[in-house]
PDB file of N, CA and C in Angstrom:
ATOM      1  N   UNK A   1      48.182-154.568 163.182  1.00  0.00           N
ATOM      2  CA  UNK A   1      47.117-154.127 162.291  1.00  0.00           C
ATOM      3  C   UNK A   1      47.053-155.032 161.065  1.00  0.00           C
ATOM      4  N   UNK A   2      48.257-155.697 160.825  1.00  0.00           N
ATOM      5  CA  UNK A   2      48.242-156.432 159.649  1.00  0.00           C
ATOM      6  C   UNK A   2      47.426-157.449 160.015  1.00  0.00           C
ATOM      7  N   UNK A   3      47.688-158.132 161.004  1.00  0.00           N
ATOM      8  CA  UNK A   3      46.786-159.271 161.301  1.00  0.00           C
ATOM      9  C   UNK A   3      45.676-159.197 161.268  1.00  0.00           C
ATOM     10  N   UNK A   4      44.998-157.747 162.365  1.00  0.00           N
ATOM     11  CA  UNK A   4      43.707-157.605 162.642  1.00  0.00           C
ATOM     12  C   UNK A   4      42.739-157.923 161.251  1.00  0.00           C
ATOM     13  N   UNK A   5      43.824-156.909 160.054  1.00  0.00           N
ATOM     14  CA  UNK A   5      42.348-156.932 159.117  1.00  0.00           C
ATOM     15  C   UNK A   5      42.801-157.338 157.868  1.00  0.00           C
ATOM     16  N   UNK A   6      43.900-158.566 158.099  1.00  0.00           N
ATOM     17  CA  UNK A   6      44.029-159.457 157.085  1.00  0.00           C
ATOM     18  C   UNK A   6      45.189-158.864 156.191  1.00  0.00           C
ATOM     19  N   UNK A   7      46.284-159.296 156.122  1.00  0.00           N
ATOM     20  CA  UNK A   7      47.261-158.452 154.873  1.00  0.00           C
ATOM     21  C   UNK A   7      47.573-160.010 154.074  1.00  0.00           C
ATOM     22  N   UNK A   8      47.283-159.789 152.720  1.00  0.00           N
ATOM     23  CA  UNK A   8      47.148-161.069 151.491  1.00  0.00           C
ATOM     24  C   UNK A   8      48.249-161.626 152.031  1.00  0.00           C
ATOM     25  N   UNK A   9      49.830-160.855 152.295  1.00  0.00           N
ATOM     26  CA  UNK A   9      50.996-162.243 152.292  1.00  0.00           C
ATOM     27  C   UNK A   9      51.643-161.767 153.646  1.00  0.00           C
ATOM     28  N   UNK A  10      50.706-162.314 154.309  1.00  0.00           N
ATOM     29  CA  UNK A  10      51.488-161.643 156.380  1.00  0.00           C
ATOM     30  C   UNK A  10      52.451-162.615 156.335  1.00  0.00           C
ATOM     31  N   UNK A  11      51.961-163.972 155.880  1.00  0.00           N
ATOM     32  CA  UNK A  11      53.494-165.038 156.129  1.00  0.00           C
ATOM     33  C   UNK A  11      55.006-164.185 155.854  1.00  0.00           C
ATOM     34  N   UNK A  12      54.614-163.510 154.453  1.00  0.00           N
ATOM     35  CA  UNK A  12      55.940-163.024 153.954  1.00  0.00           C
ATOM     36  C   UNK A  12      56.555-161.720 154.565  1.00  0.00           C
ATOM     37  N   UNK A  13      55.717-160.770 155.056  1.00  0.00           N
ATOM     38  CA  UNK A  13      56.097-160.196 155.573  1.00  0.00           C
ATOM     39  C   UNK A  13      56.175-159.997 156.620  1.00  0.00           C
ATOM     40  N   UNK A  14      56.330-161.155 158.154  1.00  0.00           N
ATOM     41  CA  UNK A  14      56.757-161.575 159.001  1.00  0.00           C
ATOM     42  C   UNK A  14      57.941-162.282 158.458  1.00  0.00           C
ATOM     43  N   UNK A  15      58.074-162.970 157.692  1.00  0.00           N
ATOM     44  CA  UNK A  15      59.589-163.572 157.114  1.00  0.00           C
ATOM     45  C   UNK A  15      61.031-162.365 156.994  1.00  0.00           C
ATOM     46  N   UNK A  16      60.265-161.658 156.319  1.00  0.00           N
ATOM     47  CA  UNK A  16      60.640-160.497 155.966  1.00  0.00           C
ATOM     48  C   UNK A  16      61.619-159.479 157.314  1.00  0.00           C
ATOM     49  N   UNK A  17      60.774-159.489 158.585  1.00  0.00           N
ATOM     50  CA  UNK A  17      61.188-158.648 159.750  1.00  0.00           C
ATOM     51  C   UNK A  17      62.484-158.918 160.356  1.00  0.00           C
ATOM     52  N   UNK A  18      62.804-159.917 160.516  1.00  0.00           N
ATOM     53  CA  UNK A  18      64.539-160.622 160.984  1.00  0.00           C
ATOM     54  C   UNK A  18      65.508-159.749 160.347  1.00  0.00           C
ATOM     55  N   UNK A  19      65.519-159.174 158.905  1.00  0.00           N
ATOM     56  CA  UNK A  19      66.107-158.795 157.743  1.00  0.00           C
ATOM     57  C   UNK A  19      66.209-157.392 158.565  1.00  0.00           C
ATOM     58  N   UNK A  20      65.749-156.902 159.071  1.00  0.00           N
ATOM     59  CA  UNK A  20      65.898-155.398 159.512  1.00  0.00           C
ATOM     60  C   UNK A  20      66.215-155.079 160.598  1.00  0.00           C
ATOM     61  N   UNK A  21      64.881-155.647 161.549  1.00  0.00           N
ATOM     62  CA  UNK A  21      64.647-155.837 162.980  1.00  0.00           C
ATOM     63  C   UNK A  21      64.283-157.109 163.499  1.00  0.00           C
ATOM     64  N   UNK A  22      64.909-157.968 164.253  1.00  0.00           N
ATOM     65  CA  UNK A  22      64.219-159.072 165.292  1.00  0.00           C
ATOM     66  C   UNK A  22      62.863-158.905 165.930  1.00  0.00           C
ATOM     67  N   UNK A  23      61.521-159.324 165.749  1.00  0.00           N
ATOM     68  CA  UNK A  23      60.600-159.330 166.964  1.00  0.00           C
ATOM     69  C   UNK A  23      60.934-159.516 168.217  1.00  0.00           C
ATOM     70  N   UNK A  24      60.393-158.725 169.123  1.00  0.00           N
ATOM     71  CA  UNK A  24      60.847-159.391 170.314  1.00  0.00           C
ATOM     72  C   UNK A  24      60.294-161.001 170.565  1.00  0.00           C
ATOM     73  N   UNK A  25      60.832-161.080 171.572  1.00  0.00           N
ATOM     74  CA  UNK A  25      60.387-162.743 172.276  1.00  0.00           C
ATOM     75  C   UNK A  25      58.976-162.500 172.550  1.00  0.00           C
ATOM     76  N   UNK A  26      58.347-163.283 172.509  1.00  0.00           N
ATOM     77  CA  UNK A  26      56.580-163.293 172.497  1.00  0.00           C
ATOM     78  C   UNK A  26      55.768-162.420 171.617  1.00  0.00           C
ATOM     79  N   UNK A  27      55.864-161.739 170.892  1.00  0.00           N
ATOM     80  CA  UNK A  27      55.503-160.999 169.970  1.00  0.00           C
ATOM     81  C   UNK A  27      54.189-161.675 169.643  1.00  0.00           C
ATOM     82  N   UNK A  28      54.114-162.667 169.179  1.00  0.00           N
ATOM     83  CA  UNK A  28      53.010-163.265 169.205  1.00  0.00           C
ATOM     84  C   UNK A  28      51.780-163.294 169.832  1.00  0.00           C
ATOM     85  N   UNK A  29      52.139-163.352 171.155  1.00  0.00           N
ATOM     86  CA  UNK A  29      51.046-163.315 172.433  1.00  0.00           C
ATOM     87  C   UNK A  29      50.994-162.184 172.721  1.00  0.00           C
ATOM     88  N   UNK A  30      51.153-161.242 172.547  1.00  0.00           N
ATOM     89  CA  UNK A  30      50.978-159.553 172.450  1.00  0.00           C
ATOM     90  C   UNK A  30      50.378-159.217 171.430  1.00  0.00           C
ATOM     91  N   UNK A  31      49.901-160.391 170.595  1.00  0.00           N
ATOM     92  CA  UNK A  31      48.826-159.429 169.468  1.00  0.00           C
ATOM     93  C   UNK A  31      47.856-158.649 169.796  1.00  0.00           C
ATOM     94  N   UNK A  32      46.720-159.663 170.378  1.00  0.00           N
ATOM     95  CA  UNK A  32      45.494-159.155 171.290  1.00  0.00           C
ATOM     96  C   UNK A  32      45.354-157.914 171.474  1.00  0.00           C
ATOM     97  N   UNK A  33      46.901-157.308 172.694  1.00  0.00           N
ATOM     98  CA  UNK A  33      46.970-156.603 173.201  1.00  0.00           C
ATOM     99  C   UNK A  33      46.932-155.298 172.374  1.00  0.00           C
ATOM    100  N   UNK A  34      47.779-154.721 171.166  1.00  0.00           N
ATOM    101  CA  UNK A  34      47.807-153.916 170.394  1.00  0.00           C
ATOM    102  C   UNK A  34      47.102-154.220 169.380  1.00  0.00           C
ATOM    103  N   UNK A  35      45.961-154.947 169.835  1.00  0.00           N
ATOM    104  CA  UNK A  35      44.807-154.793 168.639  1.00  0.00           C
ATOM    105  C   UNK A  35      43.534-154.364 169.321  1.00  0.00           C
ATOM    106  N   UNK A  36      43.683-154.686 170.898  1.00  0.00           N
ATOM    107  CA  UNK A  36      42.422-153.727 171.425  1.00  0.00           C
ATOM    108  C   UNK A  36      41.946-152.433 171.133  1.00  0.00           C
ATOM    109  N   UNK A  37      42.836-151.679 170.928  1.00  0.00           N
ATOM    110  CA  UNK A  37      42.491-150.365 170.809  1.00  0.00           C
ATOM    111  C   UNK A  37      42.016-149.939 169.305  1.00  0.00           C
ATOM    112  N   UNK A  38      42.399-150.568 168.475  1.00  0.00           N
ATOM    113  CA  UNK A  38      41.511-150.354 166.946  1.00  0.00           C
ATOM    114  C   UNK A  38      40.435-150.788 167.287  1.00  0.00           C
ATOM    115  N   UNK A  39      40.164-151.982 167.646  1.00  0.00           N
ATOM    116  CA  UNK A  39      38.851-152.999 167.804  1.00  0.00           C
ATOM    117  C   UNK A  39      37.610-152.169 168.492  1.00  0.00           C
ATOM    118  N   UNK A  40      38.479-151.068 169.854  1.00  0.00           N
ATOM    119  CA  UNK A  40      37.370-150.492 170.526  1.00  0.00           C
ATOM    120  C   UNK A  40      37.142-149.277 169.483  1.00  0.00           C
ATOM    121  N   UNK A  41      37.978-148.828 168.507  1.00  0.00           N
ATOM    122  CA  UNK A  41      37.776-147.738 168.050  1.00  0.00           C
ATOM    123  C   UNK A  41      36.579-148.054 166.469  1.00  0.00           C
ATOM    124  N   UNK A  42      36.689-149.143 166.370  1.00  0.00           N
ATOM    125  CA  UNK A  42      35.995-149.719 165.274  1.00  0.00           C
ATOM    126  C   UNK A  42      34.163-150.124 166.323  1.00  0.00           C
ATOM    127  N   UNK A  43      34.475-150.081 167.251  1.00  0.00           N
ATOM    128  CA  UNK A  43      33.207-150.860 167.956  1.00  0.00           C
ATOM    129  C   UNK A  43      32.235-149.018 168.396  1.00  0.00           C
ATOM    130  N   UNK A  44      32.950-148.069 168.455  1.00  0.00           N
ATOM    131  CA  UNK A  44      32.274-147.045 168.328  1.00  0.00           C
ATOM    132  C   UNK A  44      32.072-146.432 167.398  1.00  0.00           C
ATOM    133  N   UNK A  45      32.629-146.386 166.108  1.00  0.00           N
ATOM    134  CA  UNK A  45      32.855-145.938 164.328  1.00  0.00           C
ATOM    135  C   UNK A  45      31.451-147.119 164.058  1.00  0.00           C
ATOM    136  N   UNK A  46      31.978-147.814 164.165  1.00  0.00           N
ATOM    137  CA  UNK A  46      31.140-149.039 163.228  1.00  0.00           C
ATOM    138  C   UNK A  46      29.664-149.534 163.742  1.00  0.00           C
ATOM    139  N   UNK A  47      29.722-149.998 165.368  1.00  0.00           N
ATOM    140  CA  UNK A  47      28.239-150.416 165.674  1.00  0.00           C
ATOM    141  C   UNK A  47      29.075-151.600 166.275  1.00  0.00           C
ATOM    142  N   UNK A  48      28.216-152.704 167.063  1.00  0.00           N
ATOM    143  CA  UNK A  48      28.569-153.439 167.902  1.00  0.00           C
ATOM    144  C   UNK A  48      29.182-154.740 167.146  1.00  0.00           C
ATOM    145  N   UNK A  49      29.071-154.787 165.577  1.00  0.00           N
ATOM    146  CA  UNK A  49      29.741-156.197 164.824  1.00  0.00           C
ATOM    147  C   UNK A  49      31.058-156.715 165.218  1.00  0.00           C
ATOM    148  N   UNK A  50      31.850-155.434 165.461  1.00  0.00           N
ATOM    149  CA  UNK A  50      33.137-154.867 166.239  1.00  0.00           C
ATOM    150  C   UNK A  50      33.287-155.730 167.836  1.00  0.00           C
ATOM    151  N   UNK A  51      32.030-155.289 168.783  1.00  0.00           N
ATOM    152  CA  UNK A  51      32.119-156.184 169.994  1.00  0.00           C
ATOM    153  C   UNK A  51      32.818-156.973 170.655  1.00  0.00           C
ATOM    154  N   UNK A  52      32.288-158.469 169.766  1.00  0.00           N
ATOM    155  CA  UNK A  52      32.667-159.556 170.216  1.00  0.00           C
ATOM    156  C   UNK A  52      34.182-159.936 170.227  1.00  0.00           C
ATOM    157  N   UNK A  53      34.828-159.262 168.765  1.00  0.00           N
ATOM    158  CA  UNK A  53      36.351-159.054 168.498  1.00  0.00           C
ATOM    159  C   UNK A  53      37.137-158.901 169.323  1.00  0.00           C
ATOM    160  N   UNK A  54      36.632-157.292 169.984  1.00  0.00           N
ATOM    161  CA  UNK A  54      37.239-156.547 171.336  1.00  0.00           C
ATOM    162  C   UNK A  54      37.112-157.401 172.300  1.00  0.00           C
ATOM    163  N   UNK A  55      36.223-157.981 172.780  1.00  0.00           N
ATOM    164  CA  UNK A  55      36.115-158.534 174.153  1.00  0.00           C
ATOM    165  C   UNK A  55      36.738-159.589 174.509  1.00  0.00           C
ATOM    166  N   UNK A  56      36.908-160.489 173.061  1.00  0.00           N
ATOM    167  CA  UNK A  56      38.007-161.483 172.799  1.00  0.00           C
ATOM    168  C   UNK A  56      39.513-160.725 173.237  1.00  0.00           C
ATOM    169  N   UNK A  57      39.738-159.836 172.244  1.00  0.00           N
ATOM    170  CA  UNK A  57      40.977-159.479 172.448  1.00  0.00           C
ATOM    171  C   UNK A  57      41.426-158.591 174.011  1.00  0.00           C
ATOM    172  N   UNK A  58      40.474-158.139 174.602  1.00  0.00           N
ATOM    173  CA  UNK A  58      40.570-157.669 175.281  1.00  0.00           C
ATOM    174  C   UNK A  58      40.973-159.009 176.861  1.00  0.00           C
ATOM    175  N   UNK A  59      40.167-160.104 176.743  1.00  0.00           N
ATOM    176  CA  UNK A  59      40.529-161.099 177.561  1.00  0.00           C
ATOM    177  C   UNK A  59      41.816-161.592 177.754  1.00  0.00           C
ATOM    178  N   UNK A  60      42.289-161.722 176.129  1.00  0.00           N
ATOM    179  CA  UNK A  60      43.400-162.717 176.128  1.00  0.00           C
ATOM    180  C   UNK A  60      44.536-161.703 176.353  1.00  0.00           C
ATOM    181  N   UNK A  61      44.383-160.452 175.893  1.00  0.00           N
ATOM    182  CA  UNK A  61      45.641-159.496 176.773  1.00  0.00           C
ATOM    183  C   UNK A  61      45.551-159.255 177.705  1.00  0.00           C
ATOM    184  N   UNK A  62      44.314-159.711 179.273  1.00  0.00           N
ATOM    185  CA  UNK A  62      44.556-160.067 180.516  1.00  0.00           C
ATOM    186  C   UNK A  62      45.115-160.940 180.522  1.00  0.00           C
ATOM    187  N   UNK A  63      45.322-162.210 179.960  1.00  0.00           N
ATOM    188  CA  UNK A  63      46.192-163.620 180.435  1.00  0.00           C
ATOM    189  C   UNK A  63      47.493-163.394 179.765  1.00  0.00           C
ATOM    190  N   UNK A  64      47.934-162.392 179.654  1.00  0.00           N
ATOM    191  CA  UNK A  64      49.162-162.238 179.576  1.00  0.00           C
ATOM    192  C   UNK A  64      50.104-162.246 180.416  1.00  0.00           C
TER     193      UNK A  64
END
């Protein structure tokens, strides 16, 4: 969620996560995936601006 809708210092607080908990391995390439479901929930709240977001994210967590 941080990513999806921008958090001012994500660098730092991805720096930050090692300190507590490890990400898993690929964490990265699993964004997509746990961002579909806001994206679709924003694409019925909001109107179709939402869309194109989802359908993106929704692709690239098939090529996972």
């Amino acid at each position: 969620m941080l990513h999806l809708f921008g958090c001012p210092h994500l660098d730092q607080v991805l720096r930050g996560y090692p300190s507590v908990r490890p990400l898993a391995a690929g964490w990265q390439r699993r964004i997509p995936l746990h961002q579909l479901f806001p994206l679709l929930v924003h694409v019925e709240l909001f109107g179709h601006s939402y869309t194109h977001q989802a359908v993106s994210a929704a692709r690239q967590a098939l090529q996972l």
